[in-house]
Protein backbone atom coordinates (compact mmCIF):
# COMPACT_ATOMS: atom_id res chain seq x y z
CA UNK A 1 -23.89 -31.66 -40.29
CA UNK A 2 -20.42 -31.27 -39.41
CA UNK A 3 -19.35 -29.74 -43.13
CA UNK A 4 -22.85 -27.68 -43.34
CA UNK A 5 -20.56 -26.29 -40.17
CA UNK A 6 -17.54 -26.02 -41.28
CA UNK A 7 -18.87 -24.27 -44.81
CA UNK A 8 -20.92 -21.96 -42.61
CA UNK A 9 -17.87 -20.73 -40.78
CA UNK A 10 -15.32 -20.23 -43.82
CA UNK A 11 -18.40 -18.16 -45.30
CA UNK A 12 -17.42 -14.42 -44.58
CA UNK A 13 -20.49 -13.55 -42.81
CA UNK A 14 -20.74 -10.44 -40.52
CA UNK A 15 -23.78 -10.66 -38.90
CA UNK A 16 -23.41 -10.29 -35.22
CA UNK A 17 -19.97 -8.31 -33.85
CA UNK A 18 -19.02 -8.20 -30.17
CA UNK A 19 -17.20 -5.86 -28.93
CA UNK A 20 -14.12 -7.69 -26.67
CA UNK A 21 -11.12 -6.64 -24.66
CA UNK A 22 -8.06 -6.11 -27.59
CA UNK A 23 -5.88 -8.52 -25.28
CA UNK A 24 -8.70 -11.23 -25.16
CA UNK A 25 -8.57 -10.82 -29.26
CA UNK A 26 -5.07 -11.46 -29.17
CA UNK A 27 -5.06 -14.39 -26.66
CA UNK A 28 -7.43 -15.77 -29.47
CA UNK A 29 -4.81 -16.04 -31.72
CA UNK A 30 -2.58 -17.80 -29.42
CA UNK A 31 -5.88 -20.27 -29.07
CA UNK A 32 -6.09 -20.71 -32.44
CA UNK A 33 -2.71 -21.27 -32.94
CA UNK A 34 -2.32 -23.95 -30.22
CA UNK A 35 -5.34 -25.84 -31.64
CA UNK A 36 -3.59 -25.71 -35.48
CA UNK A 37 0.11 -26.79 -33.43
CA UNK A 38 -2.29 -29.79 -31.56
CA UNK A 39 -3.78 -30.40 -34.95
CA UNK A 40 -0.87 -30.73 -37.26
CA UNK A 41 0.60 -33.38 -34.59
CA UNK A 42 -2.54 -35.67 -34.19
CA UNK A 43 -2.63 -36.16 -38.39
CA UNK A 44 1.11 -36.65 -37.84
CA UNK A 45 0.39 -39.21 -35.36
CA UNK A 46 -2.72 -40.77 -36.61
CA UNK A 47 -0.92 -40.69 -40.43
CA UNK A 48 -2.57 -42.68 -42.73
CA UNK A 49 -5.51 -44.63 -40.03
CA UNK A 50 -7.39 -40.78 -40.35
CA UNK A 51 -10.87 -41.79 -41.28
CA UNK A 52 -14.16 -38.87 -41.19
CA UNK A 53 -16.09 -42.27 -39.38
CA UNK A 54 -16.51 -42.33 -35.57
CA UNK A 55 -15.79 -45.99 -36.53
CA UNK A 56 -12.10 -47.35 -35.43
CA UNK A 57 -10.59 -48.48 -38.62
CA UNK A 58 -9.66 -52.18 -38.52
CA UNK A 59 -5.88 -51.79 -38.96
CA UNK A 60 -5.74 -49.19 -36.05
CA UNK A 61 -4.23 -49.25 -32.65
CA UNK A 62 -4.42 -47.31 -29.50
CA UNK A 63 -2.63 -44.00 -29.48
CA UNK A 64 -2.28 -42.93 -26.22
CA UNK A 65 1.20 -41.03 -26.21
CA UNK A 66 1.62 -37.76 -28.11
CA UNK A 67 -1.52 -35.09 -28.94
CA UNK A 68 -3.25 -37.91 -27.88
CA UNK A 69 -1.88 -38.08 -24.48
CA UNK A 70 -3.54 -33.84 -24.14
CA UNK A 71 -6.96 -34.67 -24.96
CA UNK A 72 -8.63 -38.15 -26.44
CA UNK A 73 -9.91 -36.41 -29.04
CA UNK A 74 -6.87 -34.47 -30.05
CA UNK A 75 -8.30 -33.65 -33.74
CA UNK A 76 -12.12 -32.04 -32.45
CA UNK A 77 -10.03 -30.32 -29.74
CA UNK A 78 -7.60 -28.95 -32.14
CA UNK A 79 -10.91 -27.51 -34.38
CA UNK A 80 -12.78 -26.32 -31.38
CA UNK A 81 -9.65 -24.30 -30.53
CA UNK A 82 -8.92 -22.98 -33.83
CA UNK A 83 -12.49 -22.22 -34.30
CA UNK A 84 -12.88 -20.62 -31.07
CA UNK A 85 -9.46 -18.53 -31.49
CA UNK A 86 -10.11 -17.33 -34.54
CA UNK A 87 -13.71 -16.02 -33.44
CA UNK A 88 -12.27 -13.88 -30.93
CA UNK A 89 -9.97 -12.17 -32.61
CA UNK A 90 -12.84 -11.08 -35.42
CA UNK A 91 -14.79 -10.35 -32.46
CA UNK A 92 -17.75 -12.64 -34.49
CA UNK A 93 -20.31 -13.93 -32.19
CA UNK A 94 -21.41 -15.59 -35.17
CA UNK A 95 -17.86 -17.58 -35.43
CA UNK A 96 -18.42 -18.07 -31.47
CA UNK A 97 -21.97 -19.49 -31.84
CA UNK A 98 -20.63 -21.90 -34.82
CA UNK A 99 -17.72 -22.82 -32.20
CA UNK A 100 -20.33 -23.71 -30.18
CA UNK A 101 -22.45 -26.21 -32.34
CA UNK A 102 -19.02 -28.06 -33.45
CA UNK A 103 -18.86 -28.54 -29.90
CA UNK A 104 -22.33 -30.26 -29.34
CA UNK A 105 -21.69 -32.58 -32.33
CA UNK A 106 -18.14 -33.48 -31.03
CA UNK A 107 -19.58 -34.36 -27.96
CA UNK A 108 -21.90 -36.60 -29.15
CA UNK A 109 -19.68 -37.85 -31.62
CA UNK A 110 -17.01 -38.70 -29.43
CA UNK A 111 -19.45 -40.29 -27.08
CA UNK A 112 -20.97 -43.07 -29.77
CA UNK A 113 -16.91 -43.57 -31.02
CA UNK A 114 -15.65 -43.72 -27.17
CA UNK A 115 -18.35 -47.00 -27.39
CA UNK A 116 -17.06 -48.64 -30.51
CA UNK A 117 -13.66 -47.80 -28.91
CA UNK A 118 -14.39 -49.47 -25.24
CA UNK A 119 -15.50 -52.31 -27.37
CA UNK A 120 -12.39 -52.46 -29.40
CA UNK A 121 -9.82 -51.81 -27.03
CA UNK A 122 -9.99 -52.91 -23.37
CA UNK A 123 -7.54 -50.99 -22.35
CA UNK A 124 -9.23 -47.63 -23.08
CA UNK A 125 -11.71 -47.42 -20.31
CA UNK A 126 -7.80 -46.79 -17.93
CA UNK A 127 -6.41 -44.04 -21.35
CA UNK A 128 -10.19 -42.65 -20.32
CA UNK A 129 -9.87 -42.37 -16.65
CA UNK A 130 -6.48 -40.73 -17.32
CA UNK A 131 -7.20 -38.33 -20.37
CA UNK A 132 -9.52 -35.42 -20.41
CA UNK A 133 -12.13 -35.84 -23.91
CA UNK A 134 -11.08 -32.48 -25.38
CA UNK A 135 -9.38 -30.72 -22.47
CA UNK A 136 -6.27 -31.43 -21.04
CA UNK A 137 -6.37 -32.63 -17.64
CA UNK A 138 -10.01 -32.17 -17.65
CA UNK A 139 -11.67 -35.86 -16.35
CA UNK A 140 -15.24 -36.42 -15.23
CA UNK A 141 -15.41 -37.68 -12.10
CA UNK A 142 -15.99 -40.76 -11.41
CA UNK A 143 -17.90 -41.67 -7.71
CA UNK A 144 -17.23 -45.34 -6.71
CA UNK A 145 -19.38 -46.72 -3.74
């Protein structure tokens, strides 16, 4: 599903333009370009333990420090961003809506590898409680009775 997606979204398609502010198109770029910057420094980080599996790899470790220390899932963040960017500055609603799916398939797949992950590595239920899933600073909250 998630290269149907990404195929779908490099396709030049112009089927549904909005018509936005010309600053809001231009603080897409500066989106878009924060999510490639986030990006480029998770694969830096995560070097050679990058796997397209939800599934830990077995050599891995923790990162908590770094892109990962913005958002959990630095990599989804850093394609919802550039995603998102780049569809306001076309102005595609199209691009938006696509922006949009990628982000109900991250969230599920973060969810089922934030499992294998808790199950891995004890310490990630306190990296959780401290890290926003694709936002910075963004945490659910958490009531304790």
């Amino acid at each position: 599903m998630q290269l149907v997606l990404f195929v779908l979204y490099c396709i030049p398609i112009t089927l549904i333009t909005i018509e936005i502010p010309t600053w809001l198109g231009y603080t897409g770029i500066f989106v878009g370009l924060a999510g490639v910057l986030l990006g480029v420094l998770a694969l830096l980080q995560i070097n050679v333990k990058l796997s397209p599996f939800p599934t830990p790899v077995a050599t891995g470790r923790l990162l908590t420090t770094g892109a990962y220390a913005v958002a959990r899932h630095p990599i989804y963040t850093a394609i919802l961003a550039a995603t998102f960017g780049y569809g306001l500055f076309t102005e595609s609603l199209f691009k938006l809506l696509l922006c949009l799916a990628l982000l109900i398939l991250f969230y599920f797949k973060a969810a089922y590898e934030e499992q294998l992950l808790t199950l891995k590595y004890p310490e990630y239920e306190k990296y959780k409680s401290k890290t926003g899933k694709f936002l910075p600073f963004y945490k659910k909250k958490r009531i304790t009775s």
